[in-house]
C-alpha atoms as a PDB file:
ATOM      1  CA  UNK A   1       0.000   0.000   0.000  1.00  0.00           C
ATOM      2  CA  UNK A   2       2.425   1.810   1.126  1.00  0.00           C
ATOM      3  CA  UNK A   3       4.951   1.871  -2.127  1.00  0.00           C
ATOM      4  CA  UNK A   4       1.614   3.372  -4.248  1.00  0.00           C
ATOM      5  CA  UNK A   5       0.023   5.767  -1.773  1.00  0.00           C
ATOM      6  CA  UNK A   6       3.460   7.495  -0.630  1.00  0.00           C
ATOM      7  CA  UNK A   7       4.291   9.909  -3.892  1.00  0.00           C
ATOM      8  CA  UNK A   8       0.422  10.665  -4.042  1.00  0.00           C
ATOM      9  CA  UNK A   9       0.512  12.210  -0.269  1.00  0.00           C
ATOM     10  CA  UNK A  10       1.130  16.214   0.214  1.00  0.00           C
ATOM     11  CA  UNK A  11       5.146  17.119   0.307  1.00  0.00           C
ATOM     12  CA  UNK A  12       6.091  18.680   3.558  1.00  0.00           C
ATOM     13  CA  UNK A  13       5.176  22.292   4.224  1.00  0.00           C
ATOM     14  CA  UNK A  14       7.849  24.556   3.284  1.00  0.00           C
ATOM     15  CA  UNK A  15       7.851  26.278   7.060  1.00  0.00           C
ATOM     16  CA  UNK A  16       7.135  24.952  10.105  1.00  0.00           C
ATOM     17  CA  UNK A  17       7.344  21.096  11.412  1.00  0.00           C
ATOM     18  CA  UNK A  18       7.310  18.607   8.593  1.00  0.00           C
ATOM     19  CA  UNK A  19       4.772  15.390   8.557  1.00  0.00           C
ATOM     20  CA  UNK A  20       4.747  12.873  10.575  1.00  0.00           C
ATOM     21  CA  UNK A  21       5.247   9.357   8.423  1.00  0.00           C
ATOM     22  CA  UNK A  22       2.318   9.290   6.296  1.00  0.00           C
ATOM     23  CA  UNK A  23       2.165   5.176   6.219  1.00  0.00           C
ATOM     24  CA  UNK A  24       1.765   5.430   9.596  1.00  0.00           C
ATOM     25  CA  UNK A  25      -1.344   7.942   9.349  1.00  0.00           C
ATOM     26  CA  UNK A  26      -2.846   6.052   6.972  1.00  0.00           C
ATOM     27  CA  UNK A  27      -2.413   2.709   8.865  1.00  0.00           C
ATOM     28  CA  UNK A  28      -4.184   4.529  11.773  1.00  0.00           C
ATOM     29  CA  UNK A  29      -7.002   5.987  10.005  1.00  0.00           C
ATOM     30  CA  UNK A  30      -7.738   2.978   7.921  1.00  0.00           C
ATOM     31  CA  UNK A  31      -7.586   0.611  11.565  1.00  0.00           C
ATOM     32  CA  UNK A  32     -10.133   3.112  13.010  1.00  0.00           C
ATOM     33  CA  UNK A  33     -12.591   2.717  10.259  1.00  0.00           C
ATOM     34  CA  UNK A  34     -11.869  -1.424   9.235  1.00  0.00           C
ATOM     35  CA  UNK A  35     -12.768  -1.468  13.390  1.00  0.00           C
ATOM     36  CA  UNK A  36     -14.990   1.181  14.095  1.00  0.00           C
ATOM     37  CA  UNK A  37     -13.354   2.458  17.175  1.00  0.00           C
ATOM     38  CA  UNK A  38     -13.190   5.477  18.922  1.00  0.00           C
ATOM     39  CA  UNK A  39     -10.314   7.596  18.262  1.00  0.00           C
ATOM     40  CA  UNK A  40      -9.231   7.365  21.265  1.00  0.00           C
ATOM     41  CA  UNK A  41      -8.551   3.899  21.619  1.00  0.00           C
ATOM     42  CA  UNK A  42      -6.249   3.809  18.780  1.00  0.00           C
ATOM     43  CA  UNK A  43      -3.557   1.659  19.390  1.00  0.00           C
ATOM     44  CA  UNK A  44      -0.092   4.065  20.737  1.00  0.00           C
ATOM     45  CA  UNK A  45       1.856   1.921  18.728  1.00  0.00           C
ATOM     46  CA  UNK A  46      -0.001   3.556  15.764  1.00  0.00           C
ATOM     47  CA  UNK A  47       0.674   7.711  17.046  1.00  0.00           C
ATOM     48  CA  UNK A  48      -1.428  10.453  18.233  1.00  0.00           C
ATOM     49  CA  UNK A  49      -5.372  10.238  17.312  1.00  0.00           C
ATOM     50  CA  UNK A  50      -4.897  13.417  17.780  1.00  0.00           C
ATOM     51  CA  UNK A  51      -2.278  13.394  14.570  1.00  0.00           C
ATOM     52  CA  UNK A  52      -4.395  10.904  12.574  1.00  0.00           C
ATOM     53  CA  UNK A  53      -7.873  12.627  13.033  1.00  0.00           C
ATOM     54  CA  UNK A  54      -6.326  16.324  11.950  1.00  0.00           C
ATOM     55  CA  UNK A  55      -5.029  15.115   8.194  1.00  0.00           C
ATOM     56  CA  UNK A  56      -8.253  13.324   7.703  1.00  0.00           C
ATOM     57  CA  UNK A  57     -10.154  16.288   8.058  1.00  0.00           C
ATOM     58  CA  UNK A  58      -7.820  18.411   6.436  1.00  0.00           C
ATOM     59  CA  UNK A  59      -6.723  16.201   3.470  1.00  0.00           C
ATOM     60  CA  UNK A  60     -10.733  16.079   2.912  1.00  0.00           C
ATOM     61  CA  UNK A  61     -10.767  19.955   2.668  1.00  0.00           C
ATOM     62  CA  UNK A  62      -8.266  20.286   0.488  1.00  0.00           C
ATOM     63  CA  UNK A  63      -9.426  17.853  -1.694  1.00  0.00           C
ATOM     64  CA  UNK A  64      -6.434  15.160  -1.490  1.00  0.00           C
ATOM     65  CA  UNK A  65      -8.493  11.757  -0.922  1.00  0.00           C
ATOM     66  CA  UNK A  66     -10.473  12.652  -3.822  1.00  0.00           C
ATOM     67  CA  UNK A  67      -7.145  13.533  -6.158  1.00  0.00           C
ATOM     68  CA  UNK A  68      -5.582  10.183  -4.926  1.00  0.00           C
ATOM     69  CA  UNK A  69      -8.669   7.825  -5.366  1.00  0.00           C
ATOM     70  CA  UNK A  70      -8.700   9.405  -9.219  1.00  0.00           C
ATOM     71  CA  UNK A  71      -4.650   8.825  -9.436  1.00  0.00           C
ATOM     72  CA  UNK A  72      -4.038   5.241  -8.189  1.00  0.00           C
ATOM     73  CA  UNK A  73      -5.878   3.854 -11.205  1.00  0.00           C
ATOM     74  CA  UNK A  74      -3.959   6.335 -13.699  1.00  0.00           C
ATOM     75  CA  UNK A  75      -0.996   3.958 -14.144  1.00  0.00           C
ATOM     76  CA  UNK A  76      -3.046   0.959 -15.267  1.00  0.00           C
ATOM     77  CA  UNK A  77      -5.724   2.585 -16.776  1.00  0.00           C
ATOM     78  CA  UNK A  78      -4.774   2.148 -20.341  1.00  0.00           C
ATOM     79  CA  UNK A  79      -5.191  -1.662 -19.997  1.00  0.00           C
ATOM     80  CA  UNK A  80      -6.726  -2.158 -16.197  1.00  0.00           C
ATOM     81  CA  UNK A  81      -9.354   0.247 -16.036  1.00  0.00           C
ATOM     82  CA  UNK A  82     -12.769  -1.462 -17.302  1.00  0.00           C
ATOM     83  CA  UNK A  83     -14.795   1.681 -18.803  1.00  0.00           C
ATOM     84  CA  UNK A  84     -17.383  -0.017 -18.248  1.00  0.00           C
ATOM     85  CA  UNK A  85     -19.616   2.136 -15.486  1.00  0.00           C
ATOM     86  CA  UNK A  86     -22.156   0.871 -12.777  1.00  0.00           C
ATOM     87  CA  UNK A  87     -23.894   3.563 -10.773  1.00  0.00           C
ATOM     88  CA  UNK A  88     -25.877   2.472  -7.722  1.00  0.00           C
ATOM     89  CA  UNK A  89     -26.373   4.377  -4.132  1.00  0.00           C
ATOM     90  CA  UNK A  90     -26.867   1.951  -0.482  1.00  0.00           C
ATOM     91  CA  UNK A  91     -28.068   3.438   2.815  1.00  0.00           C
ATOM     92  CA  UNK A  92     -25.672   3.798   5.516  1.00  0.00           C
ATOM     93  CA  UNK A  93     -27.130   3.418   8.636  1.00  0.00           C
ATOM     94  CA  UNK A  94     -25.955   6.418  11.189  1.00  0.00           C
ATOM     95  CA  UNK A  95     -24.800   6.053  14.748  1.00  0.00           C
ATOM     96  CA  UNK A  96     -26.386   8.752  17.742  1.00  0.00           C
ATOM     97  CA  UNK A  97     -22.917   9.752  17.791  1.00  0.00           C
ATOM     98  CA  UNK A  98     -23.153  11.325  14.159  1.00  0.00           C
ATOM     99  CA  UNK A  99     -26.118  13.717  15.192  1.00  0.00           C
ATOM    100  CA  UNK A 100     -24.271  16.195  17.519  1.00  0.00           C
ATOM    101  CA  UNK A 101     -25.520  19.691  17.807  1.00  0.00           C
ATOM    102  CA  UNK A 102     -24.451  22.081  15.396  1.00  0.00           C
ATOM    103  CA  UNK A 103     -22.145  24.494  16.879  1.00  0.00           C
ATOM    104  CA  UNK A 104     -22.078  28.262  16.169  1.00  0.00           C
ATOM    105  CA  UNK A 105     -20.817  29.763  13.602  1.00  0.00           C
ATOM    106  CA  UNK A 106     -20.311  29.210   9.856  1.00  0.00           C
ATOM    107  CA  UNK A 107     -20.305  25.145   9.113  1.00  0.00           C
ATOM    108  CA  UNK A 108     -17.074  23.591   8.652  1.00  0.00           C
ATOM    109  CA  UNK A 109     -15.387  23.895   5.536  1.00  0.00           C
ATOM    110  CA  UNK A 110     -17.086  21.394   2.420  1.00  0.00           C
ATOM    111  CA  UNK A 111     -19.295  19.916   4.848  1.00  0.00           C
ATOM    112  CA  UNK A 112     -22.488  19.575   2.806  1.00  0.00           C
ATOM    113  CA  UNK A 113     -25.410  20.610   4.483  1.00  0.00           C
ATOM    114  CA  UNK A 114     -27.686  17.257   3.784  1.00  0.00           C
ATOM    115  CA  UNK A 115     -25.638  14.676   4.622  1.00  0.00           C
ATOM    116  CA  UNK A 116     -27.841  12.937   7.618  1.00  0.00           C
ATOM    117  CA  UNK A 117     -31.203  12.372   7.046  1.00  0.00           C
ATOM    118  CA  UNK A 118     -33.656  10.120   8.306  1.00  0.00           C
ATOM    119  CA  UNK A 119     -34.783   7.242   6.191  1.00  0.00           C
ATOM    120  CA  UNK A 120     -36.992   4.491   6.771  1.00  0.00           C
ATOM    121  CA  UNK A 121     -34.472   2.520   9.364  1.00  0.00           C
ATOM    122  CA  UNK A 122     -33.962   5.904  10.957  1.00  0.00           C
ATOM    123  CA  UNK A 123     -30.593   8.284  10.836  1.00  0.00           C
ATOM    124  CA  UNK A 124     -28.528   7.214   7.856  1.00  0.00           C
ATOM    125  CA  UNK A 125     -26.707   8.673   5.104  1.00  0.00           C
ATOM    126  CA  UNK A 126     -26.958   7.551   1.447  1.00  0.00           C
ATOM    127  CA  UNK A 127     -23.971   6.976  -0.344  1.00  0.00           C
ATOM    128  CA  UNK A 128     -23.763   7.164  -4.009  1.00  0.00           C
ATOM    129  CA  UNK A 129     -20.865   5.998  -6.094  1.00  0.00           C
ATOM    130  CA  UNK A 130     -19.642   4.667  -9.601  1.00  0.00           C
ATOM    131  CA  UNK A 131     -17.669   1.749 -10.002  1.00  0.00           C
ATOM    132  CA  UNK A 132     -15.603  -0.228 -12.596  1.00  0.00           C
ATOM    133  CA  UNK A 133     -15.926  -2.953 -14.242  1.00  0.00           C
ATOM    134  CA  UNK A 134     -13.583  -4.705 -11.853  1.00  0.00           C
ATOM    135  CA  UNK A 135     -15.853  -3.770  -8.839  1.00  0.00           C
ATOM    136  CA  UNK A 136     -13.627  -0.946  -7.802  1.00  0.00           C
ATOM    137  CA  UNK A 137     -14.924   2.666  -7.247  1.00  0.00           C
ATOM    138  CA  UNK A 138     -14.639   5.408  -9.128  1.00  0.00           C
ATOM    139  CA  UNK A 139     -16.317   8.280  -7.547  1.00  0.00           C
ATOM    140  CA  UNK A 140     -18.293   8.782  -4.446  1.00  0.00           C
ATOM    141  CA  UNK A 141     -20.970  11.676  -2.735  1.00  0.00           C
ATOM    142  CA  UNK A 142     -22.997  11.540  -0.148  1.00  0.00           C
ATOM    143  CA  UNK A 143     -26.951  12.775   0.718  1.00  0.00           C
ATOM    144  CA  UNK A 144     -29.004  12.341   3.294  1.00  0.00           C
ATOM    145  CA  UNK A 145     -30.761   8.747   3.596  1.00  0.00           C
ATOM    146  CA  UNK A 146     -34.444   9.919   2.336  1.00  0.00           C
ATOM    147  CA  UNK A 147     -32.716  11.261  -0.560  1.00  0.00           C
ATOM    148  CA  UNK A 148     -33.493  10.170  -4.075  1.00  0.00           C
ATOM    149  CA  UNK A 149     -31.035   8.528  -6.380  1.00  0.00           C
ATOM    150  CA  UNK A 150     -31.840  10.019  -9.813  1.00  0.00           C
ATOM    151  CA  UNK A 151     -30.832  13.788  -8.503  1.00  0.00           C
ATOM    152  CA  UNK A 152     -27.443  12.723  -7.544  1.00  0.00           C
ATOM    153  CA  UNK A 153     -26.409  10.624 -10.741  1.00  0.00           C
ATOM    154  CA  UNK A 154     -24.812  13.836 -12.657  1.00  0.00           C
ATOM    155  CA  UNK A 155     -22.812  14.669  -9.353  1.00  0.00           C
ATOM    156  CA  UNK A 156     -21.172  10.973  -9.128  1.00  0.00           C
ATOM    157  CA  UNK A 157     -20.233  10.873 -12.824  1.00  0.00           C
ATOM    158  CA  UNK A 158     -18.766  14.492 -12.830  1.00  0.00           C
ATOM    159  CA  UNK A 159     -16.463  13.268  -9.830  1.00  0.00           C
ATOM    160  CA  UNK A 160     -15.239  10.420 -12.608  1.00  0.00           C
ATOM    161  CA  UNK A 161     -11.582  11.750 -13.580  1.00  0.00           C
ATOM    162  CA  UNK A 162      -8.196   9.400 -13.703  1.00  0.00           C
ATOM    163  CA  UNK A 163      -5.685  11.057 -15.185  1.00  0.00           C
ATOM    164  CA  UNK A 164      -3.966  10.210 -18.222  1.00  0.00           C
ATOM    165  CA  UNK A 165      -0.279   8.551 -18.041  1.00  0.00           C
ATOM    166  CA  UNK A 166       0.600  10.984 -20.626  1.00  0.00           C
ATOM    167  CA  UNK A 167      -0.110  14.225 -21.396  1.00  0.00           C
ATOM    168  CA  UNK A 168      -3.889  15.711 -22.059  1.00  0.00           C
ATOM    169  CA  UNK A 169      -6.852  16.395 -19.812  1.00  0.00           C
ATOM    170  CA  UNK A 170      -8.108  13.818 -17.443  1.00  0.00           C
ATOM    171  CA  UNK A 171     -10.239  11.282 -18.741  1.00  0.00           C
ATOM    172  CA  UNK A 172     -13.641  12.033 -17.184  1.00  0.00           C
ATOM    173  CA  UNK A 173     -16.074   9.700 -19.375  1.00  0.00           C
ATOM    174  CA  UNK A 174     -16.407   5.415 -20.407  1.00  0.00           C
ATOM    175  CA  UNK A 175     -14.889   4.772 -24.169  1.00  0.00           C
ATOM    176  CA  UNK A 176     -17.909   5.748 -26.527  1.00  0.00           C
ATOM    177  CA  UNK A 177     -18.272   2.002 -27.408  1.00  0.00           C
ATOM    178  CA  UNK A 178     -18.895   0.838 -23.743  1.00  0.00           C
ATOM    179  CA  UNK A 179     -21.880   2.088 -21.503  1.00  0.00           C
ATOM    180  CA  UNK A 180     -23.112   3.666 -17.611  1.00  0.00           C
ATOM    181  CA  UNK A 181     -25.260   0.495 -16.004  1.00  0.00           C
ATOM    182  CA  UNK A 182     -28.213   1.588 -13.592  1.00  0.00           C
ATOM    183  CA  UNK A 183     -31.414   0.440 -12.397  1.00  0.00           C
ATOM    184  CA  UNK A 184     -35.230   1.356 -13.076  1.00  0.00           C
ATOM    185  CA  UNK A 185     -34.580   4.464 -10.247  1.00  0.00           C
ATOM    186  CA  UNK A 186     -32.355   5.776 -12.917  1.00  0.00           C
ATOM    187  CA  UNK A 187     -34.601   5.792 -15.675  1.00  0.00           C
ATOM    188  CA  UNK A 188     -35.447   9.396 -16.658  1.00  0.00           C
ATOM    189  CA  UNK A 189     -35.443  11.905 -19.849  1.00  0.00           C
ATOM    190  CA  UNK A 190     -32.702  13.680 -18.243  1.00  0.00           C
ATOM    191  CA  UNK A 191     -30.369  11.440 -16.993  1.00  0.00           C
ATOM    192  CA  UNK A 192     -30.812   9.750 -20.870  1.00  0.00           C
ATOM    193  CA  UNK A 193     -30.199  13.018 -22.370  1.00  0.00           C
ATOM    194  CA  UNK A 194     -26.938  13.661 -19.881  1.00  0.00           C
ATOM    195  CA  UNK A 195     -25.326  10.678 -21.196  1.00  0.00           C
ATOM    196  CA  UNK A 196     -26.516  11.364 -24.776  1.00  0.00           C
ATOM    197  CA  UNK A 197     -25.083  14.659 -25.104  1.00  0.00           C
ATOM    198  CA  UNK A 198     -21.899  12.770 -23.566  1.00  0.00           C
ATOM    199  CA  UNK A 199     -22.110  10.284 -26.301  1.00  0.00           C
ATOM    200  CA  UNK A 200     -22.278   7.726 -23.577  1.00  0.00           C
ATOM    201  CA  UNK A 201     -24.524   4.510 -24.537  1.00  0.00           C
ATOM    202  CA  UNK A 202     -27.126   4.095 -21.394  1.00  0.00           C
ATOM    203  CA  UNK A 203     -28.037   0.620 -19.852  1.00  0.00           C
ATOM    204  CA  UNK A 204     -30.826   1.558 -18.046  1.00  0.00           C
ATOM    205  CA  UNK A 205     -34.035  -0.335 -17.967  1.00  0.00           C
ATOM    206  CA  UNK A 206     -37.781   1.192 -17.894  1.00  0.00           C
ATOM    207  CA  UNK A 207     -40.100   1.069 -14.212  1.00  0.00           C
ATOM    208  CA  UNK A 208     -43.372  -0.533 -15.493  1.00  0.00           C
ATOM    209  CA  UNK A 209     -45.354   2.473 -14.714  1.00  0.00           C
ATOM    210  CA  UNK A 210     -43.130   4.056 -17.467  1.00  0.00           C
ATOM    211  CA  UNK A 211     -43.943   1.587 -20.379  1.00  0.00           C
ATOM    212  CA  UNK A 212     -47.703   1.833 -19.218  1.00  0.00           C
ATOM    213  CA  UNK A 213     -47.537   5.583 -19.527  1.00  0.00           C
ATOM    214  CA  UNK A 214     -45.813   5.844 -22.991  1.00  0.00           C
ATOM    215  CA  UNK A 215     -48.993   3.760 -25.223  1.00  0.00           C
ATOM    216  CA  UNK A 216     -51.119   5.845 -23.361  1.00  0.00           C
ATOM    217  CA  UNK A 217     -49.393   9.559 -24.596  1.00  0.00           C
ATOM    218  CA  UNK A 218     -49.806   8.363 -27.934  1.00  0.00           C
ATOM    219  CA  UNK A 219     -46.931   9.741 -30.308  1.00  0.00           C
ATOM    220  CA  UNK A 220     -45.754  12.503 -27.371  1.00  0.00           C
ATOM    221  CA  UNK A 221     -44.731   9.266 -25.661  1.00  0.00           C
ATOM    222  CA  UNK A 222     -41.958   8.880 -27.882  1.00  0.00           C
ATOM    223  CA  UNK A 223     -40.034   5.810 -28.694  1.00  0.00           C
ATOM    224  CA  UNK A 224     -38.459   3.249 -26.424  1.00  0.00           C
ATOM    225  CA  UNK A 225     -35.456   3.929 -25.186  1.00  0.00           C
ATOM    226  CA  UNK A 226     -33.351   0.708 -26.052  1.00  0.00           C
ATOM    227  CA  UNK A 227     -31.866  -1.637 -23.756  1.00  0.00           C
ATOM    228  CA  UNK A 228     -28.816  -4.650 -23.619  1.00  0.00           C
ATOM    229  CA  UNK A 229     -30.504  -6.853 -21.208  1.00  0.00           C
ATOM    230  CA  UNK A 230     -27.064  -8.682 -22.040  1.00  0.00           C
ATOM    231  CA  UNK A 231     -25.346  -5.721 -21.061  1.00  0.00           C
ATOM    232  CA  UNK A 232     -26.936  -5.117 -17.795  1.00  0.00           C
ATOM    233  CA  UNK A 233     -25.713  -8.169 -16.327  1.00  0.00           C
ATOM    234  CA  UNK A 234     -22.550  -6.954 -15.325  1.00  0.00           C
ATOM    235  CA  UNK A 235     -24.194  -4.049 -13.023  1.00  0.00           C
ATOM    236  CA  UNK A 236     -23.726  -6.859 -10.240  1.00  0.00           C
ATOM    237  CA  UNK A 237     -20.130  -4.962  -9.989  1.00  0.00           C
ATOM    238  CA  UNK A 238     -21.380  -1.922  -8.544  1.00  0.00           C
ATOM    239  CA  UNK A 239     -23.036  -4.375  -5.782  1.00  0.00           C
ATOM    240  CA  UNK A 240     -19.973  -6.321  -5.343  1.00  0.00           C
ATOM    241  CA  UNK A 241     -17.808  -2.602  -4.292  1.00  0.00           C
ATOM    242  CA  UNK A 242     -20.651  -1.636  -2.066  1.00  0.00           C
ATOM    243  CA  UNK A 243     -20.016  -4.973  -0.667  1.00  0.00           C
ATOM    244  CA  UNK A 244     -16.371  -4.605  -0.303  1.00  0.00           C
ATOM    245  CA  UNK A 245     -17.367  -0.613   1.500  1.00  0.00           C
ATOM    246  CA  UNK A 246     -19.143  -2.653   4.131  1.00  0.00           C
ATOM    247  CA  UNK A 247     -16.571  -5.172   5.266  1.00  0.00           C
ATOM    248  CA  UNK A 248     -15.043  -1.588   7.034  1.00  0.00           C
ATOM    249  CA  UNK A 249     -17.448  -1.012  10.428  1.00  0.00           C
ATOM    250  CA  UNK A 250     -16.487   2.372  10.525  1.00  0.00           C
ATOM    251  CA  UNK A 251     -18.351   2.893   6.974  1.00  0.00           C
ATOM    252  CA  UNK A 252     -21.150   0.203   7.603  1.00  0.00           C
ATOM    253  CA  UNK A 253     -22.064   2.307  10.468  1.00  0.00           C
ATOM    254  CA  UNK A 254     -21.383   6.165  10.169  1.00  0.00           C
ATOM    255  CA  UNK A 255     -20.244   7.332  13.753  1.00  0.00           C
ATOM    256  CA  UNK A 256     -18.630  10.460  11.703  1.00  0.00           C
ATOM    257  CA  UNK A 257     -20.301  13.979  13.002  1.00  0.00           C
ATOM    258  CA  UNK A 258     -18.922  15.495   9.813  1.00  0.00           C
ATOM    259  CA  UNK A 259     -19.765  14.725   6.581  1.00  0.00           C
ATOM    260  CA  UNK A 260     -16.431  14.852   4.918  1.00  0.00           C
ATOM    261  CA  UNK A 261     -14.441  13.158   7.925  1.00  0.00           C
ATOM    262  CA  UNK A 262     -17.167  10.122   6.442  1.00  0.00           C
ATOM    263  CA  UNK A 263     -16.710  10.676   2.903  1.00  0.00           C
ATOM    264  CA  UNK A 264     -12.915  10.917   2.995  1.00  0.00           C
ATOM    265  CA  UNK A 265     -13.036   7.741   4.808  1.00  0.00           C
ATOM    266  CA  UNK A 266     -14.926   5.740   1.438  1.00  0.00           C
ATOM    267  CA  UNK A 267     -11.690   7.682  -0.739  1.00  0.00           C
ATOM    268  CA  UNK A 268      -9.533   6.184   1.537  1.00  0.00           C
ATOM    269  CA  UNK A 269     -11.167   2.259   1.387  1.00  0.00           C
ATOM    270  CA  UNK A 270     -11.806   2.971  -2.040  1.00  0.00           C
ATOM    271  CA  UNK A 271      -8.105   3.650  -2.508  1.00  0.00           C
ATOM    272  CA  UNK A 272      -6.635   0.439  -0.622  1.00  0.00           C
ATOM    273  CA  UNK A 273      -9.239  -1.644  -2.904  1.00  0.00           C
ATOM    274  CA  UNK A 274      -7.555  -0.464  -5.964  1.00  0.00           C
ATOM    275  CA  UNK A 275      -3.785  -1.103  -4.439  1.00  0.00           C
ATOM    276  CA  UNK A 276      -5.172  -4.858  -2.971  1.00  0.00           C
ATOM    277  CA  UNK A 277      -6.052  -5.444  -6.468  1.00  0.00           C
END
């Protein structure tokens, strides 16, 4: 892990006290999450929770666990990466511990405002990601549990960048001959125009009170949209990485009072699934 993560971390600052080893940070942080407990009973032998706690939240504000989730796949993704897209959300369920009073004051920096919601098994948080066709995730946000799944579709995929291993822009979209897999809660005008205009082939199949509906509008109904039923087999990956997410207690059960402290937690088991490949 170690070997791949390492060049991908932030160099030391140019004044003041330089990092502590960053293996060891990211052996604590991924223990406390793979057990789900406290920070305070991390082990000494693994440092300061203290230590381990700060550079999660602040490699989540400035946007590093995202960077290095997109830029552990870049060296294989010429003949690794599977362009092949699944898009799927689960429900999180949400510890007491996660619904602490707002303090004063302006909310913490990137915490998104409807991240805890209540859902039918009570306070949870939805998360939302795309994954490979190799079962490995590509992109990740999070919504409150009650939240719907269609509204957060063009957020995942916009998150979808691995840079190239040579030069040009980073690679944000599936090969125009493969496809984005989803299920019926996916099937609307504008998520099928999104990956249109994108030139991106959708595998999504119709809720029956959409086919009822269309006969019924007569020729403002339009024609049926196509689907691989072929194809759509291979969506099981997106259910085998959720899968993977849950083996870590920490994410299986959000104890996180901040949002990003949780999200930067799914970059960070999303990033040892691609290196344990």
């Amino acid at each position: 892990m170690g070997d791949r993560i390492e060049p991908l971390m932030p160099a030391d600052p140019v004044h003041g006290r330089r990092w502590a080893d960053h293996c060891g940070t990211l052996e604590a942080i991924a223990w406390k999450y793979r057990t789900n407990s406290p920070w305070r009973d991390l082990p000494d032998e693994l440092g300061s929770f203290q230590t381990a706690h700060k550079r999660l939240i602040r490699w989540a504000v400035d946007g590093t666990w995202e960077r290095n989730l997109s830029a552990v796949p870049a060296a294989d993704a010429d003949d690794d990466l599977h362009w092949t897209v699944s898009v799927d959300s689960t429900v999180f369920r949400a510890h007491q511990h996660a619904a602490g009073a707002r303090k004063k004051g302006a909310p913490h920096s990137g915490e998104p405002a409807d991240a805890l919601g209540r859902s039918r098994g009570g306070l949870s948080t939805k998360v939302h990601l795309a994954a490979d066709g190799r079962a490995r995730p590509l992109a990740f946000t999070v919504t409150a549990g009650q939240a719907g799944d269609a509204p957060a579709f063009e957020t995942v995929m916009s998150r979808i960048r691995v840079p190239r291993t040579g030069p040009g822009r980073p690679r944000t979209r599936p090969l125009a001959v493969l496809a984005v897999l989803a299920d019926r809660a996916y099937s609307s005008r504008a998520i099928r125009s999104h990956l249109r205009r994108r030139g991106i082939r959708a595998v999504i199949p119709q809720p029956s009170d959409q086919v009822g509906h269309r006969p019924r509008r007569g020729r403002l109904g339009g024609r049926p949209p196509s689907f691989d039923s072929e194809a759509y087999k291979q969506r099981n990956t997106v259910e085998r990485c959720i899968n993977r997410l849950k083996q870590w207690r920490g994410l299986a059960t959000r104890t996180d009072k901040l949002a990003i402290a949780y999200q930067a937690a799914l970059h960070l088991a999303g990033i040892l699934i691609w290196t344990r490949r």
